[in-house]
N, C-alpha and C. Protein backbone atom coordinates (compact mmCIF):
# COMPACT_ATOMS: atom_id res chain seq x y z
N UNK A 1 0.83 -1.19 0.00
CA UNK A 1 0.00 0.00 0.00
C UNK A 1 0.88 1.25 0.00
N UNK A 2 0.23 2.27 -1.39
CA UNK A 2 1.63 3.65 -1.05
C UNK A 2 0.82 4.30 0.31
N UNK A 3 2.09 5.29 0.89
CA UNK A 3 2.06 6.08 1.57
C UNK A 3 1.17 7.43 1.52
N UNK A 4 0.29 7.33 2.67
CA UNK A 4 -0.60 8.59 2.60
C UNK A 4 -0.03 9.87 2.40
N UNK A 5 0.21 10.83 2.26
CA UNK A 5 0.47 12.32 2.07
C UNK A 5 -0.34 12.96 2.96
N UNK A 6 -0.33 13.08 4.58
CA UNK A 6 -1.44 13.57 4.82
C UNK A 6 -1.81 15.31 4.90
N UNK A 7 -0.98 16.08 4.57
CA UNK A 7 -1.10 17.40 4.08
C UNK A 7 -1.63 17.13 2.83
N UNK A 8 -1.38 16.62 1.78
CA UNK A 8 -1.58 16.62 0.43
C UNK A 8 -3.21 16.22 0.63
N UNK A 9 -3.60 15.18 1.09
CA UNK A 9 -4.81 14.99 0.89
C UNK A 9 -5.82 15.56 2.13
N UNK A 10 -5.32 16.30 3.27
CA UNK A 10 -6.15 17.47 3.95
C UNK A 10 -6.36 18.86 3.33
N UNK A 11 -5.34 18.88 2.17
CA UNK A 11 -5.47 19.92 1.20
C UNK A 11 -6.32 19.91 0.39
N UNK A 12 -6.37 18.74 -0.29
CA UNK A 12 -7.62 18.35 -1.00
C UNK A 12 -9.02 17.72 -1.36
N UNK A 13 -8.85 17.75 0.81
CA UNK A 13 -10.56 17.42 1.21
C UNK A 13 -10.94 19.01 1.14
N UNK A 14 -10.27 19.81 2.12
CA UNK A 14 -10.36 21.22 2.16
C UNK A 14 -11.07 22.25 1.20
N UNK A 15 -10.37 21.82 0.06
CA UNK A 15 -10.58 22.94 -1.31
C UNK A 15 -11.94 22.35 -1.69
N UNK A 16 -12.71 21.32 -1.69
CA UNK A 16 -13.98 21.12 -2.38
C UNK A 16 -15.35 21.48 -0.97
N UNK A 17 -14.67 20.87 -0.04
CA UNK A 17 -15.51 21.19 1.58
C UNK A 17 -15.26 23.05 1.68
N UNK A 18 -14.80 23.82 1.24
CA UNK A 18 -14.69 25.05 1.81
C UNK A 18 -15.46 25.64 0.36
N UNK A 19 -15.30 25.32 -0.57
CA UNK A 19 -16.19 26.40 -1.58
C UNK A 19 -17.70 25.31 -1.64
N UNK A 20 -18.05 24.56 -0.96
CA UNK A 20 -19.54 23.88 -0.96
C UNK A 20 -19.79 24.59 0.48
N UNK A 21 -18.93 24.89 1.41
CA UNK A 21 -19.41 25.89 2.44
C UNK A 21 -19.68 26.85 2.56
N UNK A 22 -18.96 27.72 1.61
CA UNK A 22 -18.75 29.24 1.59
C UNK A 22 -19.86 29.26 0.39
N UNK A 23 -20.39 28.67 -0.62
CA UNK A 23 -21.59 28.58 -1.51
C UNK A 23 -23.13 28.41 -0.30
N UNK A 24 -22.68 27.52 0.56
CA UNK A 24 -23.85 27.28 1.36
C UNK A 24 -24.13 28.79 2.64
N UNK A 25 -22.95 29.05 3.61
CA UNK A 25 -22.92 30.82 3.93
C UNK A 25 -23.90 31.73 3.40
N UNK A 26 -23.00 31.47 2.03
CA UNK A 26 -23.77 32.84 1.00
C UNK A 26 -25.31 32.21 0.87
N UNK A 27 -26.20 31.17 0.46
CA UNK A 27 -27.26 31.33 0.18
C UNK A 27 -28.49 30.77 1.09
N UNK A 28 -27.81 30.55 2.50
CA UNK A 28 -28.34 30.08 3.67
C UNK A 28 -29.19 30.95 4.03
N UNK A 29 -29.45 32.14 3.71
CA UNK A 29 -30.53 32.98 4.14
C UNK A 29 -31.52 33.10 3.12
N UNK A 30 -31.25 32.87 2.23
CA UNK A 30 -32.24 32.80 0.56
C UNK A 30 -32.86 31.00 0.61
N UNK A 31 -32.46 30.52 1.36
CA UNK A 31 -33.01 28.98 2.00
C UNK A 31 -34.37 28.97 2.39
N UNK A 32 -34.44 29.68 3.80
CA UNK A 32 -36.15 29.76 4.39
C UNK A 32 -37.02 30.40 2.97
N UNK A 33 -36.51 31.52 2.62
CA UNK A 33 -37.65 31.88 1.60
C UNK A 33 -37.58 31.15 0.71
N UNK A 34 -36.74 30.45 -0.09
CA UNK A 34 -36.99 29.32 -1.23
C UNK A 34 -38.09 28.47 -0.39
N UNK A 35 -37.77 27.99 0.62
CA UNK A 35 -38.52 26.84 1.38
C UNK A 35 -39.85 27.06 1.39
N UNK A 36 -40.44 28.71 1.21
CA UNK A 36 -41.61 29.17 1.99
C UNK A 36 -42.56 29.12 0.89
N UNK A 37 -41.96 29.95 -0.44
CA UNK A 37 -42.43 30.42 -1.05
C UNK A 37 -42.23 29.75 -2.18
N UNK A 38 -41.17 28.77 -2.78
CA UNK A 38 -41.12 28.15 -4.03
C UNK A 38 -42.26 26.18 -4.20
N UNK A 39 -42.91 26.82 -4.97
CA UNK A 39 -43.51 24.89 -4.69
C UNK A 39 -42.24 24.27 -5.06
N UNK A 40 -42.89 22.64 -4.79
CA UNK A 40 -41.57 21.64 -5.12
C UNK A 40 -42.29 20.57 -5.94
N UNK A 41 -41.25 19.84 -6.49
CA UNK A 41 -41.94 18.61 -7.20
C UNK A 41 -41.93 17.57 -6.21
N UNK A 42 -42.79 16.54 -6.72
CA UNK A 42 -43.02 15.25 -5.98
C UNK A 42 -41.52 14.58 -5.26
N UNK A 43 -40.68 14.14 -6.43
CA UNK A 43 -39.88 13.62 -5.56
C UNK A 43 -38.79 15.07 -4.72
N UNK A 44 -39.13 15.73 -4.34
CA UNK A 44 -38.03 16.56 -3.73
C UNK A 44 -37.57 15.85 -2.18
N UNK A 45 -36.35 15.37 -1.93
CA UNK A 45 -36.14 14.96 -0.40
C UNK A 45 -36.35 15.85 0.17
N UNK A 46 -36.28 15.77 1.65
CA UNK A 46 -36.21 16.32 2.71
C UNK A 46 -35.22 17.47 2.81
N UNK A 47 -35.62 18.84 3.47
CA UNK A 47 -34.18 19.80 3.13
C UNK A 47 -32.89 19.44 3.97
N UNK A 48 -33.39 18.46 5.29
CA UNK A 48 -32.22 18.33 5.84
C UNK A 48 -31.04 16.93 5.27
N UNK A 49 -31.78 16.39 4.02
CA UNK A 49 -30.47 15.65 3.57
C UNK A 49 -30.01 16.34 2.80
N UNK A 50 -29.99 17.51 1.77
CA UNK A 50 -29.01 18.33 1.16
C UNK A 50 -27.61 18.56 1.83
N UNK A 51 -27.39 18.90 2.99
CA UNK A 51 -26.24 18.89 3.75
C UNK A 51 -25.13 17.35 3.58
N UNK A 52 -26.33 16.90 3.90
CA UNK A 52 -25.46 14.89 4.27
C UNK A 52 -25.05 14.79 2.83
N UNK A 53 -25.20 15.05 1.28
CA UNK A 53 -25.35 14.21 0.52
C UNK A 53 -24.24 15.45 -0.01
N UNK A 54 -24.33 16.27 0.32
CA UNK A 54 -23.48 17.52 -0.65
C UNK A 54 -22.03 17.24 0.08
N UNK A 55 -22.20 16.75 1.25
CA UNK A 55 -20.41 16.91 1.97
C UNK A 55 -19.73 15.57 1.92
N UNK A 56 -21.00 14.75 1.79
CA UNK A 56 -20.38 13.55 0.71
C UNK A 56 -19.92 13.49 0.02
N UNK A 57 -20.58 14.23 -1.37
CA UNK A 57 -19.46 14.39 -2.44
C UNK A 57 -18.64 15.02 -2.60
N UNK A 58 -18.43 16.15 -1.71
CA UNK A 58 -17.45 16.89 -1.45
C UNK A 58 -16.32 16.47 -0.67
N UNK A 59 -16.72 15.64 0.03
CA UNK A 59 -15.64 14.40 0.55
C UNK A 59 -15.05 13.49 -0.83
N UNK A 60 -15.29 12.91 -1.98
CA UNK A 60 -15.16 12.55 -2.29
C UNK A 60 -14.61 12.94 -3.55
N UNK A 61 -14.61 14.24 -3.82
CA UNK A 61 -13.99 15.48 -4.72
C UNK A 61 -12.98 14.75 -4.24
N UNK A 62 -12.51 15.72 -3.16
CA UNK A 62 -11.22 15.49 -2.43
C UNK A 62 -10.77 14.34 -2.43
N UNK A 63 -11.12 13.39 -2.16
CA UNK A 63 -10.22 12.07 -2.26
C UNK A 63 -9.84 11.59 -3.81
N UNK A 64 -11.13 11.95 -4.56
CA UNK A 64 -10.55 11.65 -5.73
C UNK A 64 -9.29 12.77 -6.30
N UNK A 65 -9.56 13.94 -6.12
CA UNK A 65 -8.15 15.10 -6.93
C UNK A 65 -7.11 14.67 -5.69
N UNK A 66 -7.36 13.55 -4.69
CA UNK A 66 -5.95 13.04 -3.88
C UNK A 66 -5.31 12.34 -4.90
N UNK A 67 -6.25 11.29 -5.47
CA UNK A 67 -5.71 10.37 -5.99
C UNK A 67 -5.16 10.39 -7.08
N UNK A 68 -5.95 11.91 -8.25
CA UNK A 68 -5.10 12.85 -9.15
C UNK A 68 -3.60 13.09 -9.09
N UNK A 69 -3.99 14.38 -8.13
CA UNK A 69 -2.40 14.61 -7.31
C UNK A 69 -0.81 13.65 -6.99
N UNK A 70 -1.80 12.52 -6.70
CA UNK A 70 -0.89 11.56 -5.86
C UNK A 70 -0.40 10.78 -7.38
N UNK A 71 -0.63 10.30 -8.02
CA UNK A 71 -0.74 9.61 -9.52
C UNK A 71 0.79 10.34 -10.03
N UNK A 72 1.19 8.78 -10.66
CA UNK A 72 2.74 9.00 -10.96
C UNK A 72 2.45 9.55 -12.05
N UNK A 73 2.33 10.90 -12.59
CA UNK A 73 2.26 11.16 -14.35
C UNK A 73 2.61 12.64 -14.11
N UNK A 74 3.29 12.89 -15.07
CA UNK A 74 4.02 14.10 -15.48
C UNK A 74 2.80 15.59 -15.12
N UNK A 75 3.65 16.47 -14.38
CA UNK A 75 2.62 17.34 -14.08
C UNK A 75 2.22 18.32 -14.95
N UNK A 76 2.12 18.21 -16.36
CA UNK A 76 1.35 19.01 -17.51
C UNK A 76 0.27 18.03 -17.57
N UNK A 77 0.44 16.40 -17.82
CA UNK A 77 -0.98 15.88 -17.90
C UNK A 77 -2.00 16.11 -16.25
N UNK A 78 -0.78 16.27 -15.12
CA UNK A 78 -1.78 16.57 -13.60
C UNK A 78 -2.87 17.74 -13.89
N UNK A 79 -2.08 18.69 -14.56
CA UNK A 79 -2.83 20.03 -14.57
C UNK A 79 -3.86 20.22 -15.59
N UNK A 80 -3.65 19.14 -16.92
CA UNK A 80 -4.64 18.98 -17.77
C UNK A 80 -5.77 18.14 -17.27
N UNK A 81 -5.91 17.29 -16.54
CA UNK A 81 -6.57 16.27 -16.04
C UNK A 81 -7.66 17.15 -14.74
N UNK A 82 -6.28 17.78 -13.76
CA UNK A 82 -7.19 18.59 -12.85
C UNK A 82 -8.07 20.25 -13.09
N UNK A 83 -8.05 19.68 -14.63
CA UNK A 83 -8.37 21.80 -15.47
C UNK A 83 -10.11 21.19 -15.15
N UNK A 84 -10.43 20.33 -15.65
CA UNK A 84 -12.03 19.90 -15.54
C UNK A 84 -12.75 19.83 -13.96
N UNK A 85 -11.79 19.87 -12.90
CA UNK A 85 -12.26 19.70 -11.62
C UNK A 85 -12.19 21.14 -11.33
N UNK A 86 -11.11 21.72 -11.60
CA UNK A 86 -11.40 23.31 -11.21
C UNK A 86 -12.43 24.59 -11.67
N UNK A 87 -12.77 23.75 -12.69
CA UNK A 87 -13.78 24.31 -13.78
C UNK A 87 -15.20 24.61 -13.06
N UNK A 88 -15.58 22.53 -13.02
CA UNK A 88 -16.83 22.02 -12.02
C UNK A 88 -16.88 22.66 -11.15
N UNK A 89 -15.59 23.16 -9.67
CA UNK A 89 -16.11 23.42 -8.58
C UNK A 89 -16.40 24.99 -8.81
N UNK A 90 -16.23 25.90 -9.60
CA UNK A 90 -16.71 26.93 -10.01
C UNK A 90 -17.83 27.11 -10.64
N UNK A 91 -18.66 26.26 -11.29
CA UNK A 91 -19.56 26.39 -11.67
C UNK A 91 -20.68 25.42 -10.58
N UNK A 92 -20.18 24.61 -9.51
CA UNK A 92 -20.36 24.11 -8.39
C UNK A 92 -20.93 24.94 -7.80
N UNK A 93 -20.06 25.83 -7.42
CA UNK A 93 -19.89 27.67 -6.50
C UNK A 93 -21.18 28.23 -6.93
N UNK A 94 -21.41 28.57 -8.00
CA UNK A 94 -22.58 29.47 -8.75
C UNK A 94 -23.94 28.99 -8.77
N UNK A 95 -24.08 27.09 -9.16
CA UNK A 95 -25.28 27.20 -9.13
C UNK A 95 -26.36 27.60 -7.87
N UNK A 96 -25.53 27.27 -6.79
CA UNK A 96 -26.69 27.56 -5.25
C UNK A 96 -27.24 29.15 -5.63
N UNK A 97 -25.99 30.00 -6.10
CA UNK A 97 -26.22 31.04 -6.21
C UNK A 97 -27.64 31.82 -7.25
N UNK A 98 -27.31 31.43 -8.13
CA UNK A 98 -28.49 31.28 -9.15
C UNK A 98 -29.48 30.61 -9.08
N UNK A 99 -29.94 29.62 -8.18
CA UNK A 99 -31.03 28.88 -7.70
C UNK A 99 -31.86 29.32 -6.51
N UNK A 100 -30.88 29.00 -5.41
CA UNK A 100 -31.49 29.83 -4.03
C UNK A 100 -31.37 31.15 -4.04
N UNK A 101 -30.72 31.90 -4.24
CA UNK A 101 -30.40 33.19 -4.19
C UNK A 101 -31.21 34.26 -5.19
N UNK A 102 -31.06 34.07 -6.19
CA UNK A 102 -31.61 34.61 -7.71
C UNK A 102 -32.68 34.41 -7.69
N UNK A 103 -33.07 32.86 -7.47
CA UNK A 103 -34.16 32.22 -8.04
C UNK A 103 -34.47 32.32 -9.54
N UNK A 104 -33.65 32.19 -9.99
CA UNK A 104 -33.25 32.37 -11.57
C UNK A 104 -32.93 30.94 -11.65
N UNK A 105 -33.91 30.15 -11.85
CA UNK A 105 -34.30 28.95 -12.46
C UNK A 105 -34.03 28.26 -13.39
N UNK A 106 -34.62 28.84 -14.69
CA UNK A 106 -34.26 28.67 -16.00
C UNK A 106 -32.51 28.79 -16.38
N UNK A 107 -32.30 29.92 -16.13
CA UNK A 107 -30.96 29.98 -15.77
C UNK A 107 -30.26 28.91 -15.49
N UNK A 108 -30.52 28.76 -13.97
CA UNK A 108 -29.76 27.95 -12.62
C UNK A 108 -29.80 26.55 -13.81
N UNK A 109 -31.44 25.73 -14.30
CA UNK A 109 -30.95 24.76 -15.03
C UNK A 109 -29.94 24.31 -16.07
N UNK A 110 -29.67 25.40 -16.82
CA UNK A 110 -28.74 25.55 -17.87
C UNK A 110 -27.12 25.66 -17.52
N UNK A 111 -26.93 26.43 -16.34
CA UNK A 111 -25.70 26.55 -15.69
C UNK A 111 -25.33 25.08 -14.72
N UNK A 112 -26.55 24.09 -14.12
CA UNK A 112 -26.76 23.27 -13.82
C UNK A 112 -26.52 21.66 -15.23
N UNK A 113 -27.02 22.34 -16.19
CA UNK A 113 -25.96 21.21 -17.87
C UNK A 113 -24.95 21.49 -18.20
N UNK A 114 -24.35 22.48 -18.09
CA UNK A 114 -23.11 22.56 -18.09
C UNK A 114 -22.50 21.89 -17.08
N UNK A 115 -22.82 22.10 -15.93
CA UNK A 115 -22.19 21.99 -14.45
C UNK A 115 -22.33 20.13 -15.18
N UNK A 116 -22.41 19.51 -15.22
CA UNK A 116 -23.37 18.15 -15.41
C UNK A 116 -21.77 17.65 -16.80
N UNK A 117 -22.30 18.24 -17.65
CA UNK A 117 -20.61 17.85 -18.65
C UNK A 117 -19.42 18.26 -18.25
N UNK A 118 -19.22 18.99 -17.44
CA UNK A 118 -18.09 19.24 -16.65
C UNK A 118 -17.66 18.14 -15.79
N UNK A 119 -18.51 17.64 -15.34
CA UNK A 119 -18.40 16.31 -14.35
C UNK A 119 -18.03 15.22 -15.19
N UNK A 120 -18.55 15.15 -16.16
CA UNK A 120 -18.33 14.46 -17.63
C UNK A 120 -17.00 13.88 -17.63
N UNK A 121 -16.71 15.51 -18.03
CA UNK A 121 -15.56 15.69 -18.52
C UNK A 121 -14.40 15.14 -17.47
N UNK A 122 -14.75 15.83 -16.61
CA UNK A 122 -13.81 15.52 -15.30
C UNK A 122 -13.19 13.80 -14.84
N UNK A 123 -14.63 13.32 -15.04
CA UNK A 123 -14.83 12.06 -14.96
C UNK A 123 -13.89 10.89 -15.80
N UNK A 124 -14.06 11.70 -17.41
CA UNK A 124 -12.91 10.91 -18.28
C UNK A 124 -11.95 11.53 -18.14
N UNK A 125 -11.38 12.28 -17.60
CA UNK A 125 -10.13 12.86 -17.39
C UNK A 125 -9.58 12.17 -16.60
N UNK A 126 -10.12 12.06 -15.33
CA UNK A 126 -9.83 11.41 -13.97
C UNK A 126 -9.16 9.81 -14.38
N UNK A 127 -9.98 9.25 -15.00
CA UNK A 127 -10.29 8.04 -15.43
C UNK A 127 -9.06 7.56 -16.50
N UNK A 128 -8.27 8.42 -16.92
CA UNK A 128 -6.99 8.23 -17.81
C UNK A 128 -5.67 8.35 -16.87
N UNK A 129 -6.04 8.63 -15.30
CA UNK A 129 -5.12 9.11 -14.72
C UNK A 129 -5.09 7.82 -13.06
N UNK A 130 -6.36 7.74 -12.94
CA UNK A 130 -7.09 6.83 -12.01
C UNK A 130 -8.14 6.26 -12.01
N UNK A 131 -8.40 5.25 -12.17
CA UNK A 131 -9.54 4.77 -12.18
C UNK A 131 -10.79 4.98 -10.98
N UNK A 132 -10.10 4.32 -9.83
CA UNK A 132 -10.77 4.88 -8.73
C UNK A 132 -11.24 6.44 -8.84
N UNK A 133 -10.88 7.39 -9.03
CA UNK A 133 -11.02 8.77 -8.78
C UNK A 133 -11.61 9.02 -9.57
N UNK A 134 -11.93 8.24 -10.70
CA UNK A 134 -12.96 8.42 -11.75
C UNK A 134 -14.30 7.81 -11.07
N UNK A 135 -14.39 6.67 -10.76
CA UNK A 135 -15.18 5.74 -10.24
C UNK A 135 -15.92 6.79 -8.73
N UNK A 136 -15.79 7.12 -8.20
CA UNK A 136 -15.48 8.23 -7.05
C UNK A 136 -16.04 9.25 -7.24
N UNK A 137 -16.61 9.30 -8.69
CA UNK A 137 -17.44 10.97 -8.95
C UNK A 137 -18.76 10.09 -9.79
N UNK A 138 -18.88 9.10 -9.77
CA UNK A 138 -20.38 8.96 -10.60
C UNK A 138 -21.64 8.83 -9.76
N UNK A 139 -21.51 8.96 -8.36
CA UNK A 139 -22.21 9.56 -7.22
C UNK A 139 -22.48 10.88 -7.53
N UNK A 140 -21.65 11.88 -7.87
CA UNK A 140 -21.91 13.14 -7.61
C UNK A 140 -22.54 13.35 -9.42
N UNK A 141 -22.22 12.37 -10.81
CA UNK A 141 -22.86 12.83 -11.71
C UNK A 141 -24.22 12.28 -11.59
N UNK A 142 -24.98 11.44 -11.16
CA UNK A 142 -26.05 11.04 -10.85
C UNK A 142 -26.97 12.11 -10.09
N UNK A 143 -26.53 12.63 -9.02
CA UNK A 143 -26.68 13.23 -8.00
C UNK A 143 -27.10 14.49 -8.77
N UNK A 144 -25.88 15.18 -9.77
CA UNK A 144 -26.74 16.03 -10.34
C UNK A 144 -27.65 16.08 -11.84
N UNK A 145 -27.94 14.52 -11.80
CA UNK A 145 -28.93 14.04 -12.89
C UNK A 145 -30.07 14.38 -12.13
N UNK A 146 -30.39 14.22 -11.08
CA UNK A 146 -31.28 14.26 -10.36
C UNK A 146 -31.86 15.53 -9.92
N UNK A 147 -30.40 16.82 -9.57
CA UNK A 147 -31.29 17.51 -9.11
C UNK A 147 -31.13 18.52 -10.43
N UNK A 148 -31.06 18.13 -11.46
CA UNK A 148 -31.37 18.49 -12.86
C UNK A 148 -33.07 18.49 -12.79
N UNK A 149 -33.36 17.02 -12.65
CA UNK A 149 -34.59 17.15 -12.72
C UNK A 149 -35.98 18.06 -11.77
N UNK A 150 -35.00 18.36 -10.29
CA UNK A 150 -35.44 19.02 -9.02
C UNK A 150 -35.71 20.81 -9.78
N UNK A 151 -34.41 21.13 -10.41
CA UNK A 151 -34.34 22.10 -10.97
C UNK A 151 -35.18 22.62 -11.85
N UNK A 152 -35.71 21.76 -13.00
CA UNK A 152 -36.29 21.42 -14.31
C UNK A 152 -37.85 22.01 -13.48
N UNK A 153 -37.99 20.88 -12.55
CA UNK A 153 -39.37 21.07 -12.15
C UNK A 153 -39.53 22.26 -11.07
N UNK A 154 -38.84 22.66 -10.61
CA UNK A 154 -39.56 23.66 -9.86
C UNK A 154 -39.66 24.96 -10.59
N UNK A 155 -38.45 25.02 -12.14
CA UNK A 155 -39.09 25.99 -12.81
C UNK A 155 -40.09 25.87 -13.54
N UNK A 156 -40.88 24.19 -13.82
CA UNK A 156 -42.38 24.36 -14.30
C UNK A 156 -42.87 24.64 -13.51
N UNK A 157 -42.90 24.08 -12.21
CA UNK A 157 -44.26 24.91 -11.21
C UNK A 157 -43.94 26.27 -10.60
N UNK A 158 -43.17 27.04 -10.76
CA UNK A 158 -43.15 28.40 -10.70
C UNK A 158 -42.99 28.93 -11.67
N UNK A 159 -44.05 29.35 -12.12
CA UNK A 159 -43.57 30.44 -13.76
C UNK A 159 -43.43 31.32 -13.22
């Protein structure tokens, strides 16, 4: 078994757990009124598993750009490989913003398909470099197959 790095990979639980926090900060007060005032579709979970399921994959960001990082390959393909993860967690960053915040819907969905091939992308990137760390994000592309559809529908029932 190689050797953990454990700075290297507290670095890179960090960077995906601190901008899914500092996204959640910013639109934690635009929360109750989404809650109050936006209908929801049928399957919408519960608001208190959004937390559990988002720091999951944000746990799992991180372990996978560990396993990036950590990966014996020349660091022009590291930085080509990790260009699609830095991309995602920026457009990661924005959608809460444009959803809860904005309530710019239509929007939020579209910035939400992108966000969605970015993961894509990320995914086969990962996947030329690690398998696991590829394997490690099809939780989080599912996840936002889903709330594609959460998205989709709450801008039909709010015109």
């Amino acid at each position: 078994m190689k050797r953990i790095h454990w700075k290297r990979l507290l670095s890179c639980l960090a960077i995906p757990l601190v901008v899914g926090g500092l996204a959640a900060l910013i639109t934690m007060g635009s929360m109750d009124v989404y809650m109050e005032t936006v209908r929801q579709p049928k399957l919408s979970p519960p608001p208190a598993l959004f937390p559990i399921v988002w720091t999951v994959l944000y746990l799992l960001m991180g372990i996978s750009s560990y396993l990036v990082c950590s990966a014996p390959v020349p660091q022009p393909a590291r930085k080509q490989t990790l260009l699609p993860y830095a991309l995602q967690l920026f457009f990661n960053f924005v959608w809460p913003l444009l959803f809860f915040r904005q309530q710019a819907f239509l929007p939020a969905f579209f910035w939400l398909v992108i966000l969605w091939a970015l993961v894509l992308w990320m995914i086969l990137s990962f996947r030329k470099v690690n398998r696991t760390a590829a394997w490690l994000q099809v939780p989080y592309l599912l996840w936002l197959t889903f709330a594609g559809y959460l998205n989709l529908a709450v801008w039909l029932l709010n015109p």
